[in-house]
Protein backbone atom coordinates (compact mmCIF):
# COMPACT_ATOMS: atom_id res chain seq x y z
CA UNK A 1 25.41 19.00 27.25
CA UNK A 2 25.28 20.89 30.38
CA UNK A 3 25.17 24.60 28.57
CA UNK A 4 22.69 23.32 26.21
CA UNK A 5 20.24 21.67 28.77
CA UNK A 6 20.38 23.91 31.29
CA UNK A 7 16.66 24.62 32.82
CA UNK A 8 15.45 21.26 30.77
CA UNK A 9 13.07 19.41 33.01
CA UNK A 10 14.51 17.70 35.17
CA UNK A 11 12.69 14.65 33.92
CA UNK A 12 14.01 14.81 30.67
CA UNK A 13 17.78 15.83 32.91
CA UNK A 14 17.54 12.10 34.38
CA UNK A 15 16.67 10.23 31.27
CA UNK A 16 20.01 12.13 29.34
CA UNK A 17 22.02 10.60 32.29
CA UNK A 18 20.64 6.77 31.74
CA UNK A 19 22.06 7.39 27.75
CA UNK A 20 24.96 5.44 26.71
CA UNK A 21 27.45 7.92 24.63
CA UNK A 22 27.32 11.48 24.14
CA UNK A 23 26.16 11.83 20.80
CA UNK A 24 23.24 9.15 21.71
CA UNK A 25 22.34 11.90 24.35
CA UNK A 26 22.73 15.15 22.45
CA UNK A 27 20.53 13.63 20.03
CA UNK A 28 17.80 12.87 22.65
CA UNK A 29 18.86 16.46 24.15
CA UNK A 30 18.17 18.08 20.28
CA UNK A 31 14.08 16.06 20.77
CA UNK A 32 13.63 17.75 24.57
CA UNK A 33 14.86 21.27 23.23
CA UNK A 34 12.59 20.68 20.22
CA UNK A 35 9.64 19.62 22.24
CA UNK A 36 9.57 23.02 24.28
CA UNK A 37 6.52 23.71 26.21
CA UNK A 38 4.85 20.36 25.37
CA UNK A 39 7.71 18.37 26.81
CA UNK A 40 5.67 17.96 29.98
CA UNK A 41 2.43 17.25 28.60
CA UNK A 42 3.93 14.61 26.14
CA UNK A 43 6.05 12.93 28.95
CA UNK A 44 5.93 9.46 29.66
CA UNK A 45 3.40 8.00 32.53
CA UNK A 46 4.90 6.32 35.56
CA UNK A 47 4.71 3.03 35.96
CA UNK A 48 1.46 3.50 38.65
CA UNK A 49 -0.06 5.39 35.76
CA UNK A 50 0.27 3.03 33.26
CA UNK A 51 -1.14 0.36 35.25
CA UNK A 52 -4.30 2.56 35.88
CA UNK A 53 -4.98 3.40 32.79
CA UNK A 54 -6.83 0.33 31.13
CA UNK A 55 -8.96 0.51 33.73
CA UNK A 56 -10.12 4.23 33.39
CA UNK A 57 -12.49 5.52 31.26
CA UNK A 58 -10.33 6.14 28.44
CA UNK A 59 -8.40 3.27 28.60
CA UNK A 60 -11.75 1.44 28.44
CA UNK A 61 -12.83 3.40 25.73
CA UNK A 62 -9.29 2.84 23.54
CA UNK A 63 -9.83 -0.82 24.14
CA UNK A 64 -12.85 -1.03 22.81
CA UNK A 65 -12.09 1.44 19.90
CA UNK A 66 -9.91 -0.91 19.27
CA UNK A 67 -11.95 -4.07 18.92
CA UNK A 68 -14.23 -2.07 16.52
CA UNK A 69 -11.13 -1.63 14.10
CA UNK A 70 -10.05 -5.58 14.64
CA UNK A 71 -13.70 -6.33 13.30
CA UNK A 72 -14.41 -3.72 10.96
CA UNK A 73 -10.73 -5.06 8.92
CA UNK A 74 -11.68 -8.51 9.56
CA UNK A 75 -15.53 -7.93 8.20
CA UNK A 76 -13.45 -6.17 4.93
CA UNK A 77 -11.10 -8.93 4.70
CA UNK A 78 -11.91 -12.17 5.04
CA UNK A 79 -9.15 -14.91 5.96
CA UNK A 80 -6.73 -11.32 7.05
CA UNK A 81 -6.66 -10.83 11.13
CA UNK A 82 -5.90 -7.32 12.19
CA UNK A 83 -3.74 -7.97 15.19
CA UNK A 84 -2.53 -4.66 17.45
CA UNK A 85 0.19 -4.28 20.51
CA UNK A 86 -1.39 -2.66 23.04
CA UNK A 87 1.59 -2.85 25.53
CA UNK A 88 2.65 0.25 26.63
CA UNK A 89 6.41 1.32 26.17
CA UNK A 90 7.77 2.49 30.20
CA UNK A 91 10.68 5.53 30.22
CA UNK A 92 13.11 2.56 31.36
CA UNK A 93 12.43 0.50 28.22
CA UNK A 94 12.34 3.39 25.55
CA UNK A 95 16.41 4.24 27.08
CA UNK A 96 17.00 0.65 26.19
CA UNK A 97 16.01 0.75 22.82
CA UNK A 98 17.80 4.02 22.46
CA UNK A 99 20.81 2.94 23.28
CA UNK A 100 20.94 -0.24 21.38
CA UNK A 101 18.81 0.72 18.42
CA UNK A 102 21.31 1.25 15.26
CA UNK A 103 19.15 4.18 13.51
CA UNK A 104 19.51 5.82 16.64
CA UNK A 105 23.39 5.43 16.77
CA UNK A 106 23.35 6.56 13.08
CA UNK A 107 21.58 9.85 13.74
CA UNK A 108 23.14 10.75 16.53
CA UNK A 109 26.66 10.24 14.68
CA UNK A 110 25.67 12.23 12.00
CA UNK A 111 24.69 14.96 14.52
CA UNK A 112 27.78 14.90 16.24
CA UNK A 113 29.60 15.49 13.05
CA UNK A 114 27.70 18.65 11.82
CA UNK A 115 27.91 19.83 15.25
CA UNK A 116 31.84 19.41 14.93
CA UNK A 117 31.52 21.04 11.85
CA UNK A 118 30.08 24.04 12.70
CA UNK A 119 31.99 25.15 16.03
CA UNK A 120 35.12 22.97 15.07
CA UNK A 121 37.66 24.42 17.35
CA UNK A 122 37.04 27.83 17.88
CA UNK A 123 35.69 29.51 21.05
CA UNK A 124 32.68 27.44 23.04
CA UNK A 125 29.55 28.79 21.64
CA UNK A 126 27.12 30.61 23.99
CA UNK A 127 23.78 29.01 24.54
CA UNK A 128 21.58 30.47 22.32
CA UNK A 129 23.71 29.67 19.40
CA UNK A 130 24.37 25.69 20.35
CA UNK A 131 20.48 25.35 20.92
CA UNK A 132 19.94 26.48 17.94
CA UNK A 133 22.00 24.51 16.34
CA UNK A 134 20.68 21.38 17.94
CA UNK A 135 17.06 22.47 17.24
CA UNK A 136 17.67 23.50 13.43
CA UNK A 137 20.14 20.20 12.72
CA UNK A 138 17.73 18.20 10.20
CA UNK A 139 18.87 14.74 9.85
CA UNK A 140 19.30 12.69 6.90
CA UNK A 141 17.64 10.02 8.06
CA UNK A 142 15.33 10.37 10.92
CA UNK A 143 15.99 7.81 13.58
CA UNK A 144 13.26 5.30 14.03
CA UNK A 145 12.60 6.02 17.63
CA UNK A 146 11.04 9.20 19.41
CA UNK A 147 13.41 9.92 22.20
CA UNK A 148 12.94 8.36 25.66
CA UNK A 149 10.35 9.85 27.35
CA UNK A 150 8.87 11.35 24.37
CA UNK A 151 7.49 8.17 22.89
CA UNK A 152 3.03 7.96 22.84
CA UNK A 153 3.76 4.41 23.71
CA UNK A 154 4.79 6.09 27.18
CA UNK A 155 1.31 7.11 27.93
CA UNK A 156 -0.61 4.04 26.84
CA UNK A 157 -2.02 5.84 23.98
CA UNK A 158 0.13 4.41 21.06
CA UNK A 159 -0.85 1.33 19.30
CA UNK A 160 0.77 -0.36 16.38
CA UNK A 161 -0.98 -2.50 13.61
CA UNK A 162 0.05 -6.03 12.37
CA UNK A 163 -1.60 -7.79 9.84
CA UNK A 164 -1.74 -11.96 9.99
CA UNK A 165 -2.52 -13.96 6.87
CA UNK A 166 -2.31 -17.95 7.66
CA UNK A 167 -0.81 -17.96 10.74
CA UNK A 168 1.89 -15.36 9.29
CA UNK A 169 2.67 -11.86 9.67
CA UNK A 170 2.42 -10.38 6.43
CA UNK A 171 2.81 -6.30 7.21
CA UNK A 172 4.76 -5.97 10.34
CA UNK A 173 6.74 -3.28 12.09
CA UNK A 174 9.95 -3.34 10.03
CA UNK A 175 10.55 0.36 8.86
CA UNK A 176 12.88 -0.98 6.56
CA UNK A 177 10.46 -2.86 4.24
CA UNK A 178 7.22 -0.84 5.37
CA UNK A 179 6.97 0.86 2.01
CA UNK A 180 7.02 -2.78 0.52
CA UNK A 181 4.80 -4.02 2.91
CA UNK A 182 2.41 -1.20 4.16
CA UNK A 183 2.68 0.87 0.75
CA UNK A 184 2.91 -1.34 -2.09
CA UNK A 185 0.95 -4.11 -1.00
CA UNK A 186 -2.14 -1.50 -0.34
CA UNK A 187 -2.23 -2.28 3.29
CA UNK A 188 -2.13 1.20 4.72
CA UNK A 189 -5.03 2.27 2.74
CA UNK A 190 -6.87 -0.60 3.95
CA UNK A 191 -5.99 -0.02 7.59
CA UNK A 192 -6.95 3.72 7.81
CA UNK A 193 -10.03 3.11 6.52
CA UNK A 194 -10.76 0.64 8.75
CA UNK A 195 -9.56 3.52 11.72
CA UNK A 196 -11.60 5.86 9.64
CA UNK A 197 -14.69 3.47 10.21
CA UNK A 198 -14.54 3.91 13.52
CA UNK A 199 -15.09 7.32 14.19
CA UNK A 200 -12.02 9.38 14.22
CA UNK A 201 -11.10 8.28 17.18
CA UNK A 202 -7.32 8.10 16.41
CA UNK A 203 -4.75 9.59 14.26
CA UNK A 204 -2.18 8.78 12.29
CA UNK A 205 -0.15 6.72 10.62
CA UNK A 206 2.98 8.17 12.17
CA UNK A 207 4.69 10.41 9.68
CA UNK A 208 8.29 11.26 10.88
CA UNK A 209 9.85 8.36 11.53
CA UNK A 210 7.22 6.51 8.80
CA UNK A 211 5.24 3.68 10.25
CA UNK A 212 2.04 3.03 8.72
CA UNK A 213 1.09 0.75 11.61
CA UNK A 214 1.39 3.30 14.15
CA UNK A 215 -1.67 4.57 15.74
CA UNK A 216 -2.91 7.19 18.49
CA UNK A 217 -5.74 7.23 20.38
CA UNK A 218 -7.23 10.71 21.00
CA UNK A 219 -11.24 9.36 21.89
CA UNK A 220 -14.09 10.61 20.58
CA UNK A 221 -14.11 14.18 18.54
CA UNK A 222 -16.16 16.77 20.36
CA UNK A 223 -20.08 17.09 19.60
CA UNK A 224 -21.27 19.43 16.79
């Protein structure tokens, strides 16, 4: 963990440290190598910033966004309520769900293994070859969590999509029944095109992990 996160921000160096069992962190490690250069950018807010931000410009701006999409769905379909999270996820509360969150345990198993595979019990590997290693490993299953720090939700920017028919959630954020619920039933169609409506003001649905609920807001495309 050390050889392969040398030079990591030290940022990302604090969160591995909060991770419960190695292959939990060299699994999180694998997502800050990956990330590269963007790390930084993509890093989660502090707290101070996340309070400030409904109250900037943006923030403003996403909430209203928003409230466009809520009506736009609900002007489409009658009797169906659009409702949205707009809670944003802190560092401290994306480690917990890390660490107790059972895809995550799976993955992170699973990379373990082919790790043990690969350099079984020959000679340490120098750097370059375990960060590649960690970078290349593609998992079976992708776990359904970005890793801490890494999450949109961290920056107030994320937003994920329920739908409520009579007082009951009928699409919600289960990735286990989201094709059945999202796919099948026609509701991701019918939510992008009420994002689409809006503007192109956010993008998604979130590919890799799928969740066709999950939104980002990325404000108003530049002028023609």
């Amino acid at each position: 963990m050390v050889q392969a996160g040398a030079q990591l921000d030290a940022r990302a160096v604090a969160a591995l440290q909060q991770v419960a069992g190695a292959d939990r962190r060299l699994l999180a490690l694998r997502a800050y190598l990956r990330a590269g250069d963007s790390l930084a950018g993509r890093w989660s807010w502090t707290q101070e910033q996340l309070a400030a931000y409904p109250s900037s410009p943006e923030g403003k701006a996403a909430a209203a966004d928003i409230d466009a999409v809520a009506a736009q769905f609900a002007a489409t379909h009658p009797g169906f309520t659009l409702r949205v999270n707009r809670m944003p996820r802190s560092l401290g509360v994306q480690i917990t769900h890390w660490n107790e969150n059972r895809s995550v345990g799976i993955a992170a198993a699973a990379l373990a293994s082919a790790l043990d595979r690969k350099f079984g019990a020959a000679a340490p590997p120098d750097t370059a070859a375990l960060r590649a290693a960690l970078i290349n490993w593609t998992p079976g299953t992708a776990a359904a969590l970005a890793a801490p720090g890494l999450s949109a939700h961290g920056q107030a920017r994320a937003f994920d999509f329920q739908i409520e028919h009579g007082g009951k959630i009928i699409a919600g954020l289960d990735a286990g029944v989201a094709r059945r619920q999202w796919d099948e039933a026609g509701w991701t169609q019918e939510l992008h095109a009420a994002v689409a409506a809006v503007g192109g003001h956010f993008s998604g649905p979130l590919t890799s992990p799928y969740e066709p609920w999950h939104y980002a807001y990325i404000g108003a495309p530049p002028a023609q």
